[in-house]
N, C-alpha and C. Protein backbone atom coordinates (compact mmCIF):
# COMPACT_ATOMS: atom_id res chain seq x y z
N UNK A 1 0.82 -1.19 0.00
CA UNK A 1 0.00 0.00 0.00
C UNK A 1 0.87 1.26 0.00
N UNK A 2 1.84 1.09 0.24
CA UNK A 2 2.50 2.09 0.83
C UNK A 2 3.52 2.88 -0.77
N UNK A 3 3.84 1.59 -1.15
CA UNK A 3 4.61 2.21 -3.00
C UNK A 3 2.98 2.56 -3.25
N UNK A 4 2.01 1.67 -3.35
CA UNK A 4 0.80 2.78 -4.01
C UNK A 4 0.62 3.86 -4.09
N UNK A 5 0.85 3.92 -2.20
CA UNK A 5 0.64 5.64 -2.21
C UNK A 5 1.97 6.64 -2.71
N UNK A 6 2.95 6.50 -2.67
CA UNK A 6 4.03 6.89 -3.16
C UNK A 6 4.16 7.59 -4.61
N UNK A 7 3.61 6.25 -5.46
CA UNK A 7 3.31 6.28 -7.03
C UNK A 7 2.31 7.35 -7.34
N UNK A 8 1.13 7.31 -6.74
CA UNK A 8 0.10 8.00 -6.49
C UNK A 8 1.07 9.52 -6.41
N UNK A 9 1.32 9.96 -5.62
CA UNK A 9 1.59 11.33 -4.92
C UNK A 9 2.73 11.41 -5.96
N UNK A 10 3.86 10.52 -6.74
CA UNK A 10 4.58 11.23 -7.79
C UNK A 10 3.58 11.64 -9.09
N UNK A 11 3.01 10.75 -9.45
CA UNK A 11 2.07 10.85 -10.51
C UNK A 11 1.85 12.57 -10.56
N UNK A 12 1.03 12.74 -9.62
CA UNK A 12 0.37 13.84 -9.10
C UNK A 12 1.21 14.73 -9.12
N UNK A 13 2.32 14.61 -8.52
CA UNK A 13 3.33 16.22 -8.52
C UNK A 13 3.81 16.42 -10.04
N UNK A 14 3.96 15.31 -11.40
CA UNK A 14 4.73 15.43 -12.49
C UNK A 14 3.43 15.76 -13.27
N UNK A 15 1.76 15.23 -12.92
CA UNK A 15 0.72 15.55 -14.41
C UNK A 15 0.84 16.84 -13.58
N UNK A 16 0.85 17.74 -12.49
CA UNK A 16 0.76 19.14 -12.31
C UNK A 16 1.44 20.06 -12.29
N UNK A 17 2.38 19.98 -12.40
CA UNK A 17 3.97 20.05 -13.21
C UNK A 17 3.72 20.27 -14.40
N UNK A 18 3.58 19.14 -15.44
CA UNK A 18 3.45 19.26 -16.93
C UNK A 18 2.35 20.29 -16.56
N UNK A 19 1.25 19.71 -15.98
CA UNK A 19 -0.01 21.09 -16.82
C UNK A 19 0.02 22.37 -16.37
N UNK A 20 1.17 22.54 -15.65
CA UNK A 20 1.76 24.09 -15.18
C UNK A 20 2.37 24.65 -16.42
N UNK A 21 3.46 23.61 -16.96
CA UNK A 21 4.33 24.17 -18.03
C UNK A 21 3.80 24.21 -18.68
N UNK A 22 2.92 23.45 -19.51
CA UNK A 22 1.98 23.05 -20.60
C UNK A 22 0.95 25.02 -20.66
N UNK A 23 0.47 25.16 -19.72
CA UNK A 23 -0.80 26.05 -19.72
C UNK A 23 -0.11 27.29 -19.30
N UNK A 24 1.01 27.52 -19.42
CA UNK A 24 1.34 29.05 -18.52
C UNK A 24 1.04 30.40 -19.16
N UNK A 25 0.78 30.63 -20.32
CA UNK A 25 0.11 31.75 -20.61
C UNK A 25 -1.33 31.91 -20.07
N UNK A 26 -1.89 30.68 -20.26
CA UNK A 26 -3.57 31.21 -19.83
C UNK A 26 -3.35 31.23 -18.07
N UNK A 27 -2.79 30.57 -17.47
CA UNK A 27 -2.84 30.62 -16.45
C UNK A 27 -1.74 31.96 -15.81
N UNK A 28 -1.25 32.62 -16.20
CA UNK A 28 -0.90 34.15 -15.95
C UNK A 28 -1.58 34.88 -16.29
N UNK A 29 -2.48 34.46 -17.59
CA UNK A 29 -3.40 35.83 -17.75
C UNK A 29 -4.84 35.74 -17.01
N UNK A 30 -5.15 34.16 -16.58
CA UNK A 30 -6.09 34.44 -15.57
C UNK A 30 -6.00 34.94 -14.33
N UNK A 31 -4.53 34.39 -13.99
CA UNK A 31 -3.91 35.12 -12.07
C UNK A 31 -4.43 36.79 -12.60
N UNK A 32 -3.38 37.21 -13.81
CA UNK A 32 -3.23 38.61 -13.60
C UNK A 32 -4.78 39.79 -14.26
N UNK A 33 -5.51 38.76 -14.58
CA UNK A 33 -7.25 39.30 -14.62
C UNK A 33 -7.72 39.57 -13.45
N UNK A 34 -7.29 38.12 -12.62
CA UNK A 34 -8.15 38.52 -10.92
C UNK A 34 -7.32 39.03 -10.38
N UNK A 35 -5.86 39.64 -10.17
CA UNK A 35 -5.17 40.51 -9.41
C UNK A 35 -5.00 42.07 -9.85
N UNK A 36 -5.49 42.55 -8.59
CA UNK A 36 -5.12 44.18 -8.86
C UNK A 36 -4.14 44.63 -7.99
N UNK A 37 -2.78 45.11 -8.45
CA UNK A 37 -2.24 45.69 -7.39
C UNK A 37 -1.75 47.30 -7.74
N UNK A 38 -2.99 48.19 -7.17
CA UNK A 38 -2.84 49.47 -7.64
C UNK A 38 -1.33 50.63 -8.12
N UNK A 39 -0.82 49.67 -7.40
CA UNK A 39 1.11 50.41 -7.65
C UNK A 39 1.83 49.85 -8.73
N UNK A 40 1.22 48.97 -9.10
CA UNK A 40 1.83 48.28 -10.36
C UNK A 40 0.83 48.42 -11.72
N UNK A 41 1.60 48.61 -12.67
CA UNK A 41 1.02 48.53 -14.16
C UNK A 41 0.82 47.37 -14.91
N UNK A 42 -0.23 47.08 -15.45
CA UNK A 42 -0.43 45.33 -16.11
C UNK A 42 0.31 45.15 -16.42
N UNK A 43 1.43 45.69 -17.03
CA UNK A 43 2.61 45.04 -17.44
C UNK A 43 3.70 44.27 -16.39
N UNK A 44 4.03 45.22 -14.99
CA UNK A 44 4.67 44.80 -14.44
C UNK A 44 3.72 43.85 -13.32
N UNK A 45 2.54 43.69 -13.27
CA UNK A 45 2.11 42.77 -12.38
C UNK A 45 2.24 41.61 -13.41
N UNK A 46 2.43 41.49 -14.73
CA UNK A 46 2.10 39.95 -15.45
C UNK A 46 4.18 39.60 -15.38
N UNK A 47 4.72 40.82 -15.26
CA UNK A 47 6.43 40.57 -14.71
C UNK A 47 6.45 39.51 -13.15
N UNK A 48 5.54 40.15 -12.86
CA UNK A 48 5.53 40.07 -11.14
C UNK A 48 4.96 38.08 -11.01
N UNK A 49 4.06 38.37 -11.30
CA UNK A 49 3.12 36.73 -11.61
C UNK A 49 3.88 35.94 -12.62
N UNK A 50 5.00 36.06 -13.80
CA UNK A 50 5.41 35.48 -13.94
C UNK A 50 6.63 34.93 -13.21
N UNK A 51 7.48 35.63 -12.31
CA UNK A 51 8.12 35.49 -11.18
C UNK A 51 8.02 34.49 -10.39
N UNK A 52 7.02 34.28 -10.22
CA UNK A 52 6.11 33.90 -9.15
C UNK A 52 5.92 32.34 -9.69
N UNK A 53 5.56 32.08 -10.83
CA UNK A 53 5.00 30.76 -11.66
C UNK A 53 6.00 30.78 -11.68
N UNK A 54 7.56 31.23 -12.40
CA UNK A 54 8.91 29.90 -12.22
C UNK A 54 9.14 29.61 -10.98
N UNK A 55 8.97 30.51 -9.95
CA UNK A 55 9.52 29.99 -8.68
C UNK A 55 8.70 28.48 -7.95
N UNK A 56 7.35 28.57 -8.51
CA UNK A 56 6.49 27.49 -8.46
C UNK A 56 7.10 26.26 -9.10
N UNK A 57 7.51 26.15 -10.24
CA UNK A 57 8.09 25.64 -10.74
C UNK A 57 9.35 24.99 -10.40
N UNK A 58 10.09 26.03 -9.52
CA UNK A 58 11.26 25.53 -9.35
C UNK A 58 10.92 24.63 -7.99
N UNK A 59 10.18 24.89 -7.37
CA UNK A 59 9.58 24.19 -6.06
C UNK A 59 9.62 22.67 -6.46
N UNK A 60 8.29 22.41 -7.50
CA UNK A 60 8.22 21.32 -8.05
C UNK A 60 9.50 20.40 -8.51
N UNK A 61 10.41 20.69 -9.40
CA UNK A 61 11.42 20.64 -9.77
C UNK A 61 12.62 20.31 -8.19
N UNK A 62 12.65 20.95 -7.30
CA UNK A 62 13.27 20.99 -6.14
C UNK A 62 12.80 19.40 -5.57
N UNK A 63 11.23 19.45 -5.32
CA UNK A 63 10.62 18.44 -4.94
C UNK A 63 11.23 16.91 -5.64
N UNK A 64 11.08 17.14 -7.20
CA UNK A 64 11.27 16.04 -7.52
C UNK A 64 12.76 14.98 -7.54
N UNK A 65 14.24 16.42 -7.33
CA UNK A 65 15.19 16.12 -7.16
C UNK A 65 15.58 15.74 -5.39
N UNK A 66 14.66 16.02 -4.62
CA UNK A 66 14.52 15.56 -3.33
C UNK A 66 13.91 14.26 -3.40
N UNK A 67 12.98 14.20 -3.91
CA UNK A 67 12.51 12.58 -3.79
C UNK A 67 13.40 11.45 -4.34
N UNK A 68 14.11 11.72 -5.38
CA UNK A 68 15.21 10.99 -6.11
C UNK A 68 16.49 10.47 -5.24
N UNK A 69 16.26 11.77 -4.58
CA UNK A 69 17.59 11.50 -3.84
C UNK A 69 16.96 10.77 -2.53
N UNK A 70 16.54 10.71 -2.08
CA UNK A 70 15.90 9.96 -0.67
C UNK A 70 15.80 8.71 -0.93
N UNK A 71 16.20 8.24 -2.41
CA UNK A 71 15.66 6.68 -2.73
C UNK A 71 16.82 6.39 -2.24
């Protein structure tokens, strides 16, 4: 049960992963539709939110070179 759950929870971190990388324009231009941050200009809030999505990214990426190594 226990590799099940394992398999399970990698699965999960790599299809959301891909559909991060896969979708990142629509998914910055939906963050930066619902965010207003009055000091910033659409331009630099879609700077700001893209920032933000590699660092997400690199999380994932972090994650997956941590699990590798724990084997």
């Amino acid at each position: 049960m226990k590799k099940l759950v394992e398999w399970i929870k990698g699965y999960a971190l790599t299809y959301a992963k891909s559909y991060l990388k896969t979708n990142k324009e629509q998914i910055i231009v939906k963050l930066n539709k619902k965010i207003d941050l009055p000091v910033l200009s659409e331009k630099q809030e879609g700077k700001l939110l893209e920032a933000v999505y590699d660092v997400v990214l690199e999380v994932f990426d972090d994650s997956d070179s941590a699990s590798k190594d724990t084997k």
